[in-house]
N, C-alpha and C. Protein backbone atom coordinates (compact mmCIF):
# COMPACT_ATOMS: atom_id res chain seq x y z
N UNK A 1 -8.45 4.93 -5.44
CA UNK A 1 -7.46 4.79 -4.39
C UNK A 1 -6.09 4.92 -4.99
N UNK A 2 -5.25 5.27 -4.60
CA UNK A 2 -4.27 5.05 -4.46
C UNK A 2 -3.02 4.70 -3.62
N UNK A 3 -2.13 4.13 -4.43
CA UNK A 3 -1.34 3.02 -3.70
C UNK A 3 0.49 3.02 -4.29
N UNK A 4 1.39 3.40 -3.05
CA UNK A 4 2.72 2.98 -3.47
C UNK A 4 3.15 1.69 -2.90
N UNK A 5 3.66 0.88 -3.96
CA UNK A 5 3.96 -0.46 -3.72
C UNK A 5 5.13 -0.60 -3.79
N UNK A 6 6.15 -0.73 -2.65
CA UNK A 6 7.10 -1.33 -2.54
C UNK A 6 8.05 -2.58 -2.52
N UNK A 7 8.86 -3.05 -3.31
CA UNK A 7 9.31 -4.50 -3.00
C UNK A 7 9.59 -4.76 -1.86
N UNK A 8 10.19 -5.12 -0.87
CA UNK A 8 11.15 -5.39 0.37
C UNK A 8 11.40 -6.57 0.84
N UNK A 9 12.94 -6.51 0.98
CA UNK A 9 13.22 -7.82 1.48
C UNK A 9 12.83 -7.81 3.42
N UNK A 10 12.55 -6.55 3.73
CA UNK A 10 11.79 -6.62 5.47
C UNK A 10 10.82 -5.14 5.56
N UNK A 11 10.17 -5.40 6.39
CA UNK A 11 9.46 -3.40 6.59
C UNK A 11 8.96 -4.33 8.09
N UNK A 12 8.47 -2.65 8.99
CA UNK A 12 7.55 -2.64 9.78
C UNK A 12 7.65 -1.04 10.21
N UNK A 13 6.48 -1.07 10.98
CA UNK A 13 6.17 0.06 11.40
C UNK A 13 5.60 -0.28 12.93
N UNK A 14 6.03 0.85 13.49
CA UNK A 14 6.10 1.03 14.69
C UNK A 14 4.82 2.06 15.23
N UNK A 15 4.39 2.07 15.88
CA UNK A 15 2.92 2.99 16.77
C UNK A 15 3.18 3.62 18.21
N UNK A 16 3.76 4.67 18.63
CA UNK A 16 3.99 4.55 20.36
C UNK A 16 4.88 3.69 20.33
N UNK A 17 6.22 3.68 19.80
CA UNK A 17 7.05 2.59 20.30
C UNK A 17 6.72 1.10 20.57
N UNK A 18 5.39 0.58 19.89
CA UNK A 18 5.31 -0.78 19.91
C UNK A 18 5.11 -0.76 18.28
N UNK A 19 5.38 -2.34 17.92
CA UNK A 19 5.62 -2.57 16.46
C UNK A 19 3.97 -3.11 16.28
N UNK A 20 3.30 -2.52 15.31
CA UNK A 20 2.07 -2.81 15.13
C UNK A 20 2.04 -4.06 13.52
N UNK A 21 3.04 -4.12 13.02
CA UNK A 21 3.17 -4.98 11.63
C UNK A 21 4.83 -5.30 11.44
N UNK A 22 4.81 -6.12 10.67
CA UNK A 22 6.71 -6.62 10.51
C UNK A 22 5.98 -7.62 9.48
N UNK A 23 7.37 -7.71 8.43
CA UNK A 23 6.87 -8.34 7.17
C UNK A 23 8.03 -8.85 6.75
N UNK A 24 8.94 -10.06 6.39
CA UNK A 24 10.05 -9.70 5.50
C UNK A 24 9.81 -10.05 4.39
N UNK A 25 9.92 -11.47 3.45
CA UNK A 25 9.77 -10.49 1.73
C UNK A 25 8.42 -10.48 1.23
N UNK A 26 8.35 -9.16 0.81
CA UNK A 26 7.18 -8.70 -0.15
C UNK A 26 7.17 -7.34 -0.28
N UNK A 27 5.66 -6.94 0.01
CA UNK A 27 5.05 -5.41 -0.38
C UNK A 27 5.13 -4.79 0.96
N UNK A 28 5.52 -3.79 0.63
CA UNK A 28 5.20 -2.38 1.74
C UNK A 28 4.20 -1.52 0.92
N UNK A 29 3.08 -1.84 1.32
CA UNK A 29 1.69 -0.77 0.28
C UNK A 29 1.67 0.51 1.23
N UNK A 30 1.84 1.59 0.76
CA UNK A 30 1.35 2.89 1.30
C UNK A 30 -0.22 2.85 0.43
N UNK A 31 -1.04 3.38 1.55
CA UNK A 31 -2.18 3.59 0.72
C UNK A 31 -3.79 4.36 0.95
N UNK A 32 -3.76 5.12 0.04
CA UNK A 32 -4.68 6.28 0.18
C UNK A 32 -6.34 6.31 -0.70
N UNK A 33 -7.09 6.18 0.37
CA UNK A 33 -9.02 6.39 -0.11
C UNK A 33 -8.52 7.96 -0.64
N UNK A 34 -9.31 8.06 -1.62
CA UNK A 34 -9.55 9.40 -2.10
C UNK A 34 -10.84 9.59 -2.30
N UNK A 35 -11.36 10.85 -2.28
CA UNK A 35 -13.02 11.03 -2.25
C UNK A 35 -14.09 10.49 -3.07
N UNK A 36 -14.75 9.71 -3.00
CA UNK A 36 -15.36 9.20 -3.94
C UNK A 36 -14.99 7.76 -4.16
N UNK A 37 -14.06 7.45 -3.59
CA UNK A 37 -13.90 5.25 -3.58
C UNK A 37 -14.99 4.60 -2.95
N UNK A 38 -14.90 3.50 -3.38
CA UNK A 38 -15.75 2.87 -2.69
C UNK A 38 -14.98 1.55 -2.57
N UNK A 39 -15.85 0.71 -2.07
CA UNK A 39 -15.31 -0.59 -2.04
C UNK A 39 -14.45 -1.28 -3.17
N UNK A 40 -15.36 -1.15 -4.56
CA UNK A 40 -14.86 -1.52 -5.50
C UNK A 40 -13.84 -1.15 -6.33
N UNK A 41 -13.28 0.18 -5.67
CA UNK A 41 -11.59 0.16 -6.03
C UNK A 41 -10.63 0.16 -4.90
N UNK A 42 -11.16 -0.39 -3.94
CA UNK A 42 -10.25 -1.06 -2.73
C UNK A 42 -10.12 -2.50 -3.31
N UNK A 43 -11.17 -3.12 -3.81
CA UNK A 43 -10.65 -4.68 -4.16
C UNK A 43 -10.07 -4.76 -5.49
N UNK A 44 -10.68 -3.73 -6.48
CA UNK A 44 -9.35 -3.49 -7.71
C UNK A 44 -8.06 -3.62 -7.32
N UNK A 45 -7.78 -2.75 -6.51
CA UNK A 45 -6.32 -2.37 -6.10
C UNK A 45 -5.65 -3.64 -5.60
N UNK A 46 -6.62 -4.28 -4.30
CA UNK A 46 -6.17 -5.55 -3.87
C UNK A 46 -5.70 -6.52 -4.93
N UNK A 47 -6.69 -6.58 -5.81
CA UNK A 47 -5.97 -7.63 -7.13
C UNK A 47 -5.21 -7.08 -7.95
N UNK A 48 -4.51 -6.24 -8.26
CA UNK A 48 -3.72 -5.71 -8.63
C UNK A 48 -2.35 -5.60 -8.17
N UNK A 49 -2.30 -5.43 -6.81
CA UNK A 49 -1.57 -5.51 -5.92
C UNK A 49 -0.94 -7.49 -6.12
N UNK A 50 -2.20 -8.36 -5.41
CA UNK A 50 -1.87 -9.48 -5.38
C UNK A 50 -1.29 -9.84 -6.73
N UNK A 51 -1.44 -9.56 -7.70
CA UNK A 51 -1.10 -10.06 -9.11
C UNK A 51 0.00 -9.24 -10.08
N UNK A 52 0.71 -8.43 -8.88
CA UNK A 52 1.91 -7.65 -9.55
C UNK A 52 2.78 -8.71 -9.36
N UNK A 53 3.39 -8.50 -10.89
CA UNK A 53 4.35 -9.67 -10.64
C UNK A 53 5.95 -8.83 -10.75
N UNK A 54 6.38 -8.49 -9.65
CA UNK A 54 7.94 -8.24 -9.46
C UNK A 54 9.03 -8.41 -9.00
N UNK A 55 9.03 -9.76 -8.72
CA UNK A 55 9.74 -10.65 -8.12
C UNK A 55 10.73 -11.39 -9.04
N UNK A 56 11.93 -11.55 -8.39
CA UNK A 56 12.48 -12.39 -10.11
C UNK A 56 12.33 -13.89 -10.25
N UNK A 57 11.90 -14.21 -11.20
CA UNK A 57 12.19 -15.87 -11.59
C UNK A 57 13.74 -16.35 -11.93
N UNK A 58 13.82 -17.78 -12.55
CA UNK A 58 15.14 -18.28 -12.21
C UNK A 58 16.21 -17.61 -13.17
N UNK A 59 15.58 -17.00 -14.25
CA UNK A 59 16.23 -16.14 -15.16
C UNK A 59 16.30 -14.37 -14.84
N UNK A 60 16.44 -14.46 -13.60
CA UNK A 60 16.33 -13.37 -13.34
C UNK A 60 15.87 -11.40 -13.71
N UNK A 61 14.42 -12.46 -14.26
CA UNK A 61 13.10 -11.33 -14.70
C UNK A 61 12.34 -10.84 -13.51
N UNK A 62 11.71 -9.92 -13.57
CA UNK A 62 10.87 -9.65 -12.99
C UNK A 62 9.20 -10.66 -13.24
N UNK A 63 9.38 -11.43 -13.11
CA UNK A 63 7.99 -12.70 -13.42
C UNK A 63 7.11 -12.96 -12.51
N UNK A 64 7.60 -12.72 -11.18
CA UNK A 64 7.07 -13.58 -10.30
C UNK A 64 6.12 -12.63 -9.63
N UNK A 65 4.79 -13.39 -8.96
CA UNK A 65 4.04 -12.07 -8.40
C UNK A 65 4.18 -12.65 -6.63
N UNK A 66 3.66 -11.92 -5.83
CA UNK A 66 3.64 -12.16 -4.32
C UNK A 66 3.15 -13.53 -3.85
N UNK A 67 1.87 -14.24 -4.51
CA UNK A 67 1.80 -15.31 -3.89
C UNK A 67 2.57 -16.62 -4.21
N UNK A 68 3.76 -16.29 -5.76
CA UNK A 68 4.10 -16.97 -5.83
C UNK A 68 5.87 -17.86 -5.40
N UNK A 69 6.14 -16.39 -4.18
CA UNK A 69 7.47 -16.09 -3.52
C UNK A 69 6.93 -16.09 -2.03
N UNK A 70 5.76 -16.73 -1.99
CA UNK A 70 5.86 -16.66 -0.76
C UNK A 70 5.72 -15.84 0.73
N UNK A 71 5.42 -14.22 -0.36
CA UNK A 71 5.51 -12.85 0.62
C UNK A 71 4.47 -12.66 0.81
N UNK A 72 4.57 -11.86 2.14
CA UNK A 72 3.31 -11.34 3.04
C UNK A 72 3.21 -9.68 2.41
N UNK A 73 2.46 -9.14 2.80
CA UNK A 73 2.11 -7.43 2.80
C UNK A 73 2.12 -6.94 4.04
N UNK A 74 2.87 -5.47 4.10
CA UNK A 74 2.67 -4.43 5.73
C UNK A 74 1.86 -3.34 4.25
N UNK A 75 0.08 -2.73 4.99
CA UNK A 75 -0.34 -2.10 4.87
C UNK A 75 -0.13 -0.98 5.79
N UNK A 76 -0.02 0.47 4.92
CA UNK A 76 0.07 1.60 5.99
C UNK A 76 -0.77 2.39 5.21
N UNK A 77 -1.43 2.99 6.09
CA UNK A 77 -2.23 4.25 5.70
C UNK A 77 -1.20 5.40 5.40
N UNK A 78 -1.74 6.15 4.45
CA UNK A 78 -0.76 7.46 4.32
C UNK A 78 -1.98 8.17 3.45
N UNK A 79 -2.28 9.73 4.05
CA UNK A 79 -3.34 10.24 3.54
C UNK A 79 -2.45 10.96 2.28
N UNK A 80 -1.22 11.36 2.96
CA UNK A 80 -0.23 12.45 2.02
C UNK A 80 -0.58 11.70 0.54
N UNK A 81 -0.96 10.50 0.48
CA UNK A 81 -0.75 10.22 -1.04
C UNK A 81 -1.35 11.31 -2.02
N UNK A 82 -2.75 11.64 -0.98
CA UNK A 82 -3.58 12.65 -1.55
C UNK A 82 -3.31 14.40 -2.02
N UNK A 83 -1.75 14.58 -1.88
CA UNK A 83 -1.78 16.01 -1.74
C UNK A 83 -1.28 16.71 -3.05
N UNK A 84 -1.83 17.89 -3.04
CA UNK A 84 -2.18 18.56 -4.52
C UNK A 84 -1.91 19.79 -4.20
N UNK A 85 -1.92 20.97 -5.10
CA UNK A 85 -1.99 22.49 -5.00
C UNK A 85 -0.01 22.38 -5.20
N UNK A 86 0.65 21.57 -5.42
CA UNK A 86 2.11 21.61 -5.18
C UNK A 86 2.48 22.67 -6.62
N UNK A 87 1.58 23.45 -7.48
CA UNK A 87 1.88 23.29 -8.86
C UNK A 87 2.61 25.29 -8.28
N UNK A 88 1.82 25.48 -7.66
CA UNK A 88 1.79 27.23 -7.58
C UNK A 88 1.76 27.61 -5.62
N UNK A 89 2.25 26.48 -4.75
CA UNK A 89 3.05 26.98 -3.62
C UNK A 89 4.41 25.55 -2.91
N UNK A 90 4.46 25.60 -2.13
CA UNK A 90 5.09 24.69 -0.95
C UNK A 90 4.19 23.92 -0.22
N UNK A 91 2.97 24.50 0.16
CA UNK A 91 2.61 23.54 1.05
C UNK A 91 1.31 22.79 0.66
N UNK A 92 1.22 21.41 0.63
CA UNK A 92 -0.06 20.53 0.08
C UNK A 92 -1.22 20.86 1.02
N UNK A 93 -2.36 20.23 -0.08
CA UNK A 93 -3.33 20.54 0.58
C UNK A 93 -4.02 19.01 0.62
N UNK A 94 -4.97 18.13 1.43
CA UNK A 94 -4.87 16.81 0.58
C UNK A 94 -6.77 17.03 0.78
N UNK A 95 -7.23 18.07 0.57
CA UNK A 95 -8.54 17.95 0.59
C UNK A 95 -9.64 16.56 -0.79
N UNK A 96 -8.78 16.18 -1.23
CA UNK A 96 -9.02 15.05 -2.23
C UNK A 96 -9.01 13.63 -1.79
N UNK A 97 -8.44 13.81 -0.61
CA UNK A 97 -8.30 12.05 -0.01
C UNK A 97 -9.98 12.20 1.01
N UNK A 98 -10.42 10.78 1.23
CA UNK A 98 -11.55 10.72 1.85
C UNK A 98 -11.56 11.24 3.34
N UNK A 99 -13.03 11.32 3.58
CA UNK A 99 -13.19 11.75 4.77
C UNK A 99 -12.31 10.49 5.91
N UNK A 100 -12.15 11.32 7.05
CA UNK A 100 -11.66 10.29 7.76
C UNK A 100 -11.63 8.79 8.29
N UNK A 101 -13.40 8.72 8.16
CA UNK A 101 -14.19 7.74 8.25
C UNK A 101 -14.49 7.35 7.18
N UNK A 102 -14.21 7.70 6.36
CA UNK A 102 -14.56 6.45 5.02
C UNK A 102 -13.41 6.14 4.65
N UNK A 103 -12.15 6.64 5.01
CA UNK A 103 -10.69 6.34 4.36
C UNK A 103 -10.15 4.63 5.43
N UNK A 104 -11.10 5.34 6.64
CA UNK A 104 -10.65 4.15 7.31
C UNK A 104 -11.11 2.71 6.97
N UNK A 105 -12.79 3.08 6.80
CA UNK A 105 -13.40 1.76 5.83
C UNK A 105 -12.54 1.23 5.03
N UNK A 106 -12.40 1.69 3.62
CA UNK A 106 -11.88 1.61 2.79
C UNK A 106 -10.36 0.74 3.05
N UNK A 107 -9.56 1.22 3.60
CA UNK A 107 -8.04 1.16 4.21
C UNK A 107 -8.46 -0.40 4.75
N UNK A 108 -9.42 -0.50 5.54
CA UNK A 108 -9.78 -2.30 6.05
C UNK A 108 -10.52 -2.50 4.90
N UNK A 109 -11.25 -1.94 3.89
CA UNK A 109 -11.66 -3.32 3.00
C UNK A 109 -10.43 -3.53 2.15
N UNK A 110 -9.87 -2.66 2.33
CA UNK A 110 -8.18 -3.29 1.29
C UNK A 110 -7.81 -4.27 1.87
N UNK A 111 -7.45 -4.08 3.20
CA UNK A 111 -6.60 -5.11 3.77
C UNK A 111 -7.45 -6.54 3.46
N UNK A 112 -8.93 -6.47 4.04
CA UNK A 112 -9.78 -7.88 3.82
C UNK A 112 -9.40 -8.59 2.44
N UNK A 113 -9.76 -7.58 1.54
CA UNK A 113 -9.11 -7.54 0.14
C UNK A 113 -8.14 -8.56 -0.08
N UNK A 114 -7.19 -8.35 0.10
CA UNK A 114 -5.36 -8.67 0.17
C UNK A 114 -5.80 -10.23 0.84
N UNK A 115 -6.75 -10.26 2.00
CA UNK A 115 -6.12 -11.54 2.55
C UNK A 115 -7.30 -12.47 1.96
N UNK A 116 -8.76 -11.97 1.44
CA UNK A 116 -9.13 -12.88 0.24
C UNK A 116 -8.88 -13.12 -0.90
N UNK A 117 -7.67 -12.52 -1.29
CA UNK A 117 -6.62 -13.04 -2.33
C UNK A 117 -5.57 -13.99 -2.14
N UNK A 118 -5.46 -14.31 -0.73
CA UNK A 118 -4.78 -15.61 0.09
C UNK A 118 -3.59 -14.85 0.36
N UNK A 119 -3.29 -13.98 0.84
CA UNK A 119 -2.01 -12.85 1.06
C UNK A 119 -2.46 -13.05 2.74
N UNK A 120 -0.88 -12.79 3.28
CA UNK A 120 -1.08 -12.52 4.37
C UNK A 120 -0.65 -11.01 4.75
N UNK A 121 -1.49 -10.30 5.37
CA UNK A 121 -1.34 -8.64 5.69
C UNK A 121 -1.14 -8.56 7.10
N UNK A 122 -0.41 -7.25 7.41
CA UNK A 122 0.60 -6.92 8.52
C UNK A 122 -0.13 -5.52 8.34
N UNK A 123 -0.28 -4.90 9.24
CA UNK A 123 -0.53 -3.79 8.85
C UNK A 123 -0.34 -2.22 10.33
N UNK A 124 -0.53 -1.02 9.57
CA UNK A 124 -0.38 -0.11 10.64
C UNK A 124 -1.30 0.22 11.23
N UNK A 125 -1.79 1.55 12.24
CA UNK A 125 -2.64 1.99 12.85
C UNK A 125 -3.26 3.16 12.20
N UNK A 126 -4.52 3.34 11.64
CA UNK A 126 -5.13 4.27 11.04
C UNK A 126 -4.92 5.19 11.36
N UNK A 127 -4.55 6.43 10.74
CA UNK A 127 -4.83 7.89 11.93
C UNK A 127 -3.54 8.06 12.11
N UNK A 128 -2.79 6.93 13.10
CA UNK A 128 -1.29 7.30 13.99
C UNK A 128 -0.52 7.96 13.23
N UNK A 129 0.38 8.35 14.17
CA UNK A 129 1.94 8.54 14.02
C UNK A 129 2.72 7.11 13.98
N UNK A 130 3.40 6.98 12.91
CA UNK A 130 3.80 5.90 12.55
C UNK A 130 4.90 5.69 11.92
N UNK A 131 5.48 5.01 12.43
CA UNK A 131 7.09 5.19 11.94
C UNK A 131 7.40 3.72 11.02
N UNK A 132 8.18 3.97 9.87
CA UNK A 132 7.88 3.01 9.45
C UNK A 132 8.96 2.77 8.99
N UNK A 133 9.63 1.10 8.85
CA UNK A 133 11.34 0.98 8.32
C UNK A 133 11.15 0.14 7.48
N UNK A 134 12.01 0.06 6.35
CA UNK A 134 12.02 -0.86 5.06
C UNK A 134 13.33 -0.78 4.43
N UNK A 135 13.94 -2.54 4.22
CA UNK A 135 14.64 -2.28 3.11
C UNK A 135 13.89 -2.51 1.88
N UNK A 136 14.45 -1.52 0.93
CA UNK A 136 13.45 -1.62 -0.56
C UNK A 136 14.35 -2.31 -1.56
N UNK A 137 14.09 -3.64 -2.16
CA UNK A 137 14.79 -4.83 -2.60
C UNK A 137 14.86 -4.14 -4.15
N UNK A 138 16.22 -3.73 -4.07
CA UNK A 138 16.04 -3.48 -5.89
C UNK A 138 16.80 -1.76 -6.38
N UNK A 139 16.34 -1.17 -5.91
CA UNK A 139 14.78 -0.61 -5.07
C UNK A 139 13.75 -0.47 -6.41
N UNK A 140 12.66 -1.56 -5.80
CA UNK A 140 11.75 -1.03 -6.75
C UNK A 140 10.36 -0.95 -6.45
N UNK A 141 9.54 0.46 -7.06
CA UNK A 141 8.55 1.03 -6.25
C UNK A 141 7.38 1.10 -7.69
N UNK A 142 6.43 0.94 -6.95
CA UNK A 142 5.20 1.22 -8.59
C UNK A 142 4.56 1.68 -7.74
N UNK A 143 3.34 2.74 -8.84
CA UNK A 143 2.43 3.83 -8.32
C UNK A 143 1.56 3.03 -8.76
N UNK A 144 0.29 3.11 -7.91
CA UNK A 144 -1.28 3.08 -8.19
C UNK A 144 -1.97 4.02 -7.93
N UNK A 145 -2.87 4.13 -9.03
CA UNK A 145 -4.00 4.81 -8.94
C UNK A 145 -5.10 4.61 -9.53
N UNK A 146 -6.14 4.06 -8.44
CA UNK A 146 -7.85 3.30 -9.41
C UNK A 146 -8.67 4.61 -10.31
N UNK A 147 -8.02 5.66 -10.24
CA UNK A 147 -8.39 6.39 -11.42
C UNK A 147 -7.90 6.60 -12.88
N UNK A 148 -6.75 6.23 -13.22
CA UNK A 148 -5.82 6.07 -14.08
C UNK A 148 -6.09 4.35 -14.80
N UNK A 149 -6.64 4.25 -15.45
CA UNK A 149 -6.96 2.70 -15.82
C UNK A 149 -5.42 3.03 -17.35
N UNK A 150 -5.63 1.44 -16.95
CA UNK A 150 -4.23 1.20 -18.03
C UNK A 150 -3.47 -0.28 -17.69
């Protein structure tokens, strides 16, 4: 899977003009099943996620991780994470992210994920058009990817 993790001091995203998630401080996760995930790097990611620590402590480090500031998570689906072929045209192709129906699995066992890590999740509408607003605290953003171990 992969996953962009955002700090924010607020996000939400919107569906049809109704707000489907609103969050203020924590993670804005963008996040993408790619072919071949399974469960068990949806709950990697989840603990990974829960146990990033980028928050500052009183010495103003980056120390602190999400459950210990208090922040919630807005999950959004985004297939684009998946897109490739950028090397030799313009336009992506994301035939590497999962089928539709297993991205969606996946996308809810993250979220389950996140909130049996004691996180509280906000999240978007699978599939939609989705508009999504964030301030990004810092700005600071980290990449995941459960194929890349490190």
């Amino acid at each position: 899977m992969r996953a962009v993790v955002q700090r924010v001091s607020e996000a939400s995203v919107t569906v049809g003009g109704l707000v489907t998630g609103r969050i203020g401080r924590g993670f804005l996760v963008l996040v993408c099943a790619m072919a071949g995930d399974t469960g068990k790097e949806a709950e990697r990611l989840a603990r990974k996620v829960a146990g990033l620590r980028i928050f500052r402590d009183g010495e103003g480090k980056m120390n602190l991780s999400l459950p210990q500031v208090g922040g919630a998570v807005l999950a959004v689906s985004q297939f684009t994470l998946a897109a490739q072929g950028m090397e030799s045209g313009n336009r992506p192709g994301f035939s590497r992210a999962a089928p539709p129906g297993e991205g969606q699995r996946l996308y809810h066992h993250f979220c389950t994920a996140l909130r049996a890590e004691g996180l509280v999740v906000e999240t978007g509408t699978f599939g939609a058009e989705m508009q999504v607003a964030l301030v990004n605290d810092g700005p600071v953003t980290i990449l995941f990817d459960t194929d890349q171990r490190g």
